[in-house]
N, C-alpha and C. Protein backbone atom coordinates (compact mmCIF):
# COMPACT_ATOMS: atom_id res chain seq x y z
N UNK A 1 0.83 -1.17 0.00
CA UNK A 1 0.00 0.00 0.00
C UNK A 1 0.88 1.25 0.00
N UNK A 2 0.38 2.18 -0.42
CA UNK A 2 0.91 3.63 -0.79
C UNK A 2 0.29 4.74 0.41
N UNK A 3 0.91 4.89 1.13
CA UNK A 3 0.08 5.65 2.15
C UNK A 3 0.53 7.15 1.89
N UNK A 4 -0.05 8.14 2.15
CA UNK A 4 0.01 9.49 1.92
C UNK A 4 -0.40 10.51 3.44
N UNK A 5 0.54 11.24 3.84
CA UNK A 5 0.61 11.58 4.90
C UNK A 5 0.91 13.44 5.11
N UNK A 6 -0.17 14.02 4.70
CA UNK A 6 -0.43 15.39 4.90
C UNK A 6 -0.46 15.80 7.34
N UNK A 7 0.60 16.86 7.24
CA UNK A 7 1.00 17.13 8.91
C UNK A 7 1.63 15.98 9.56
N UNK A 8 2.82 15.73 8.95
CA UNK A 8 3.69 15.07 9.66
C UNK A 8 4.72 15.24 10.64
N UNK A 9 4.73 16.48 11.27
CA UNK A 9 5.13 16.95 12.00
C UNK A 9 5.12 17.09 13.01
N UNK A 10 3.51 17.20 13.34
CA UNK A 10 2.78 17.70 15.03
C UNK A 10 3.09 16.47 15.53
N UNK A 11 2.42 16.33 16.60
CA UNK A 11 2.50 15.21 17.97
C UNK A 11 1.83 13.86 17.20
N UNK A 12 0.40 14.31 16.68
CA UNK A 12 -0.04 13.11 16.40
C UNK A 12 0.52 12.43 14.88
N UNK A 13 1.16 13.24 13.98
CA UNK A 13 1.57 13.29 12.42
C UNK A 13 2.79 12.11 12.73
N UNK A 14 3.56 12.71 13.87
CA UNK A 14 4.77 11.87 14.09
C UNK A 14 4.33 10.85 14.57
N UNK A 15 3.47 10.70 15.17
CA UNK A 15 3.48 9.15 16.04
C UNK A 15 2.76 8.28 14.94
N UNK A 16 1.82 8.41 13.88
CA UNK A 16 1.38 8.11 12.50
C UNK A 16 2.40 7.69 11.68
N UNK A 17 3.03 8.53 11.91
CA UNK A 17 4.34 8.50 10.68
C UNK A 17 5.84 7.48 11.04
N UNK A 18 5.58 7.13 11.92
CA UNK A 18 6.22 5.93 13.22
C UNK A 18 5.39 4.78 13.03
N UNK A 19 4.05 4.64 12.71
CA UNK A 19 3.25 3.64 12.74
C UNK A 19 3.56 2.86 11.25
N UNK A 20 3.48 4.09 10.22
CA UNK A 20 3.11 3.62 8.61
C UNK A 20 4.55 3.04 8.64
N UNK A 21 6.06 3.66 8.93
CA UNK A 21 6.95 3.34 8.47
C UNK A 21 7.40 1.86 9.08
N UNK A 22 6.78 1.54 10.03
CA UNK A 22 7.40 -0.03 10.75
C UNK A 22 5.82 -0.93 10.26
N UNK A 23 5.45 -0.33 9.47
CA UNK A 23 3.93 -1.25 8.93
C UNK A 23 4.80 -2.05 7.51
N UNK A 24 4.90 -3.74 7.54
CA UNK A 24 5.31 -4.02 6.41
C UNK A 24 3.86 -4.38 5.02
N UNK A 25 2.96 -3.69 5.73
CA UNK A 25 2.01 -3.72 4.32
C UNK A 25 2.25 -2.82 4.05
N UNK A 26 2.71 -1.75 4.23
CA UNK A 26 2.76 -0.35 3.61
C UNK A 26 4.23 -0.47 2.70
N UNK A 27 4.26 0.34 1.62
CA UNK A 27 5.77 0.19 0.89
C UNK A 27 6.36 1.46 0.65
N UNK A 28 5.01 2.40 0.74
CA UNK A 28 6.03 3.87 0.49
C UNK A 28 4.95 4.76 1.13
N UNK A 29 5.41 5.85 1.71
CA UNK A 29 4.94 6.87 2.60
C UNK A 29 5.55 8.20 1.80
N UNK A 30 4.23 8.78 1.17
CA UNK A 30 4.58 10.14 0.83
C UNK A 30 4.11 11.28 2.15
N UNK A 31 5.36 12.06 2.81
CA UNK A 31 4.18 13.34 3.59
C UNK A 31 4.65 14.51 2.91
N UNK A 32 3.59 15.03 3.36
CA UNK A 32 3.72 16.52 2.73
C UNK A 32 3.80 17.60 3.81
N UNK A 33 4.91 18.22 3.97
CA UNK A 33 5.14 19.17 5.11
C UNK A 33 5.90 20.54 4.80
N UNK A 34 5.40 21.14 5.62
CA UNK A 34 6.19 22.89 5.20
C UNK A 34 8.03 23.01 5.86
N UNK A 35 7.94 21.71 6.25
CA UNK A 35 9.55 22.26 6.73
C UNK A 35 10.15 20.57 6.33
N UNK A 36 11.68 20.22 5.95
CA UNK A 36 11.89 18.88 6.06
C UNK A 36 12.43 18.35 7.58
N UNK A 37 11.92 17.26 8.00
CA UNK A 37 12.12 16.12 8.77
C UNK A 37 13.47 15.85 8.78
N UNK A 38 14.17 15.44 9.90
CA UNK A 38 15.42 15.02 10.15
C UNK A 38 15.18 13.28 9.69
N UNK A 39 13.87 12.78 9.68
CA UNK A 39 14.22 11.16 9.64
C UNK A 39 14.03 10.79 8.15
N UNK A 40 14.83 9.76 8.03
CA UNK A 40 15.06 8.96 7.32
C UNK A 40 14.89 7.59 7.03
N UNK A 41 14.24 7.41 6.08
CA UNK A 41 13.42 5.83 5.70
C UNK A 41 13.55 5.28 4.67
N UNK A 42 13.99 4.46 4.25
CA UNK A 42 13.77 3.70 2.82
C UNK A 42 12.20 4.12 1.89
N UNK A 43 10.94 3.64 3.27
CA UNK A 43 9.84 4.06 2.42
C UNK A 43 9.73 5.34 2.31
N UNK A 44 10.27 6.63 2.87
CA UNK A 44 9.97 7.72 2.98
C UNK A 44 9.94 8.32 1.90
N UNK A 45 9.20 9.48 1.13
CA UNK A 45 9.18 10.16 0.72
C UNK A 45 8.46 11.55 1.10
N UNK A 46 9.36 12.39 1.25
CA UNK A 46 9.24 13.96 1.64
C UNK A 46 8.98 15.09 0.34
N UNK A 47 7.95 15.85 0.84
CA UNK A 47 7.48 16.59 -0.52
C UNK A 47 7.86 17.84 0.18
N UNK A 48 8.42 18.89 0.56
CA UNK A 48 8.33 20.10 1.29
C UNK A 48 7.72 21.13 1.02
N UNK A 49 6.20 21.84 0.75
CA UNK A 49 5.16 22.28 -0.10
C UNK A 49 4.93 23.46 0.34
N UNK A 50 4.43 24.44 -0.42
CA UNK A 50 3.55 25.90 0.51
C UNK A 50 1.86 25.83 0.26
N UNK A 51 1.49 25.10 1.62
CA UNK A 51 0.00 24.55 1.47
C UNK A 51 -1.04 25.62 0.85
N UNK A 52 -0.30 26.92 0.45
CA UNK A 52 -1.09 28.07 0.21
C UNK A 52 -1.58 27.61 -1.37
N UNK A 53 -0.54 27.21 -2.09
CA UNK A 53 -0.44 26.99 -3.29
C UNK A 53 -0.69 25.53 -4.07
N UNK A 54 -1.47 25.02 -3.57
CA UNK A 54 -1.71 23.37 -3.49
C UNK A 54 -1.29 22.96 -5.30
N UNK A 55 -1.77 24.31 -6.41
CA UNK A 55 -1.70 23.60 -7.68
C UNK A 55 0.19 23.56 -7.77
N UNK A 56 0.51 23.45 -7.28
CA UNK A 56 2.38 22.93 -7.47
C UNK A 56 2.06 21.97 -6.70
N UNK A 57 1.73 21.08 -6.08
CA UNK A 57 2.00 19.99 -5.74
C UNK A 57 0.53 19.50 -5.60
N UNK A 58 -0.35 19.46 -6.30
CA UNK A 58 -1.47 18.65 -5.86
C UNK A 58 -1.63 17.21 -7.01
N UNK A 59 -0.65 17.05 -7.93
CA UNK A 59 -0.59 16.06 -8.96
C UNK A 59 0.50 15.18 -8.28
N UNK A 60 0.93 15.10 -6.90
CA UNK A 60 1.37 14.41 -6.17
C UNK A 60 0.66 13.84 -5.35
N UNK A 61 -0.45 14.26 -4.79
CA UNK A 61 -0.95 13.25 -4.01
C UNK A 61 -1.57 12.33 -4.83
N UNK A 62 -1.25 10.83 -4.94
CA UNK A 62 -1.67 9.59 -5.31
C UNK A 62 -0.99 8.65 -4.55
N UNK A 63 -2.02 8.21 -4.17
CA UNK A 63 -1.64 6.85 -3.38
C UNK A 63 -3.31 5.59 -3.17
N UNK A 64 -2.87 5.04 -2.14
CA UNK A 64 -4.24 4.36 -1.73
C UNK A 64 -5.08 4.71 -0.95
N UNK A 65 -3.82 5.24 0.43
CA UNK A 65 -4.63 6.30 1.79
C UNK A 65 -3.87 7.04 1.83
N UNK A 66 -4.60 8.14 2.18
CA UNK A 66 -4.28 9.66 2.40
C UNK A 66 -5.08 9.65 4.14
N UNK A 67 -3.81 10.08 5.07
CA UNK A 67 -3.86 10.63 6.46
C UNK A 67 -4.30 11.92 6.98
N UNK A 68 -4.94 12.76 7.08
CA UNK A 68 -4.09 14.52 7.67
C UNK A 68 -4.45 14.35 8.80
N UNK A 69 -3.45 15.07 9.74
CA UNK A 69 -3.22 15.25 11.07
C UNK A 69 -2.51 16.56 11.19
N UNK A 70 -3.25 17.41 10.49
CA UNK A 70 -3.20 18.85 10.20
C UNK A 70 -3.88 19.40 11.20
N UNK A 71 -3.44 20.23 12.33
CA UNK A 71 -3.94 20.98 13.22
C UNK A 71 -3.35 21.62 14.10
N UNK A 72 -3.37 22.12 15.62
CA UNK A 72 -2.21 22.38 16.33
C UNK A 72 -3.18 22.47 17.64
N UNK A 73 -2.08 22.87 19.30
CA UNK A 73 -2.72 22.90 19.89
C UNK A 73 -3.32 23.97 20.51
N UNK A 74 -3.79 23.85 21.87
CA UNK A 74 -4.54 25.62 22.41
C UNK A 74 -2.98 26.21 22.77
N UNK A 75 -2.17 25.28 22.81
CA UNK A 75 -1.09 26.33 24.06
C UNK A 75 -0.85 27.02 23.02
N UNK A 76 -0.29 26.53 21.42
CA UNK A 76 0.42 26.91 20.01
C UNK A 76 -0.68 28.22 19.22
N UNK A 77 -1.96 27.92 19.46
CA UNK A 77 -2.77 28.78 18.70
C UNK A 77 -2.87 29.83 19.64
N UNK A 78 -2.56 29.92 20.92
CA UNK A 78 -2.56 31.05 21.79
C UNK A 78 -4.20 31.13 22.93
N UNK A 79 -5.04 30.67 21.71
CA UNK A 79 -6.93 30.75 22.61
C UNK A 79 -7.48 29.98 21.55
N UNK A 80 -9.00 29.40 21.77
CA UNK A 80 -9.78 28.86 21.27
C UNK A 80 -10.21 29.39 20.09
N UNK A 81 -10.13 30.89 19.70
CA UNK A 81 -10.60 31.53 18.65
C UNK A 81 -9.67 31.55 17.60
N UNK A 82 -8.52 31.27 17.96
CA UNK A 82 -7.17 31.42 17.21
C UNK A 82 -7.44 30.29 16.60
């Protein structure tokens, strides 16, 4: 399987992204993130994107599953309205 992994970064993106890569049904992990990752994987593949602009990279997402764990928390957004 081709898994696809939009917010790989936050708390829950990483612990996801820890799951797909020690999963041997899975064979390749695309994420898509605004900054690159220090880790390194055989299945990995890193796209480094400006989510503002999705038509430069939106003929990349293909796979089987697509993840997002796109969000943040109250301490990071500052208040609930944020």
């Amino acid at each position: 399987m081709h898994a696809l992994l939009i917010g790989a970064t936050g708390a829950t993106g990483k612990d996801l992204l820890n799951l797909l890569l020690q999963d041997d049904y899975i064979h390749r992990v695309d994420i898509f993130v605004r900054r690159e990752l220090t880790i390194q994987h055989p299945k990995l593949h890193t796209h480094v994107i400006d989510f503002e602009k999705p038509d430069n990279w939106q003929h990349l997402v293909k796979g089987d599953a697509l993840f997002s764990c796109l969000g943040t928390t109250l301490k990071a957004a500052g208040s609930k309205v944020a």
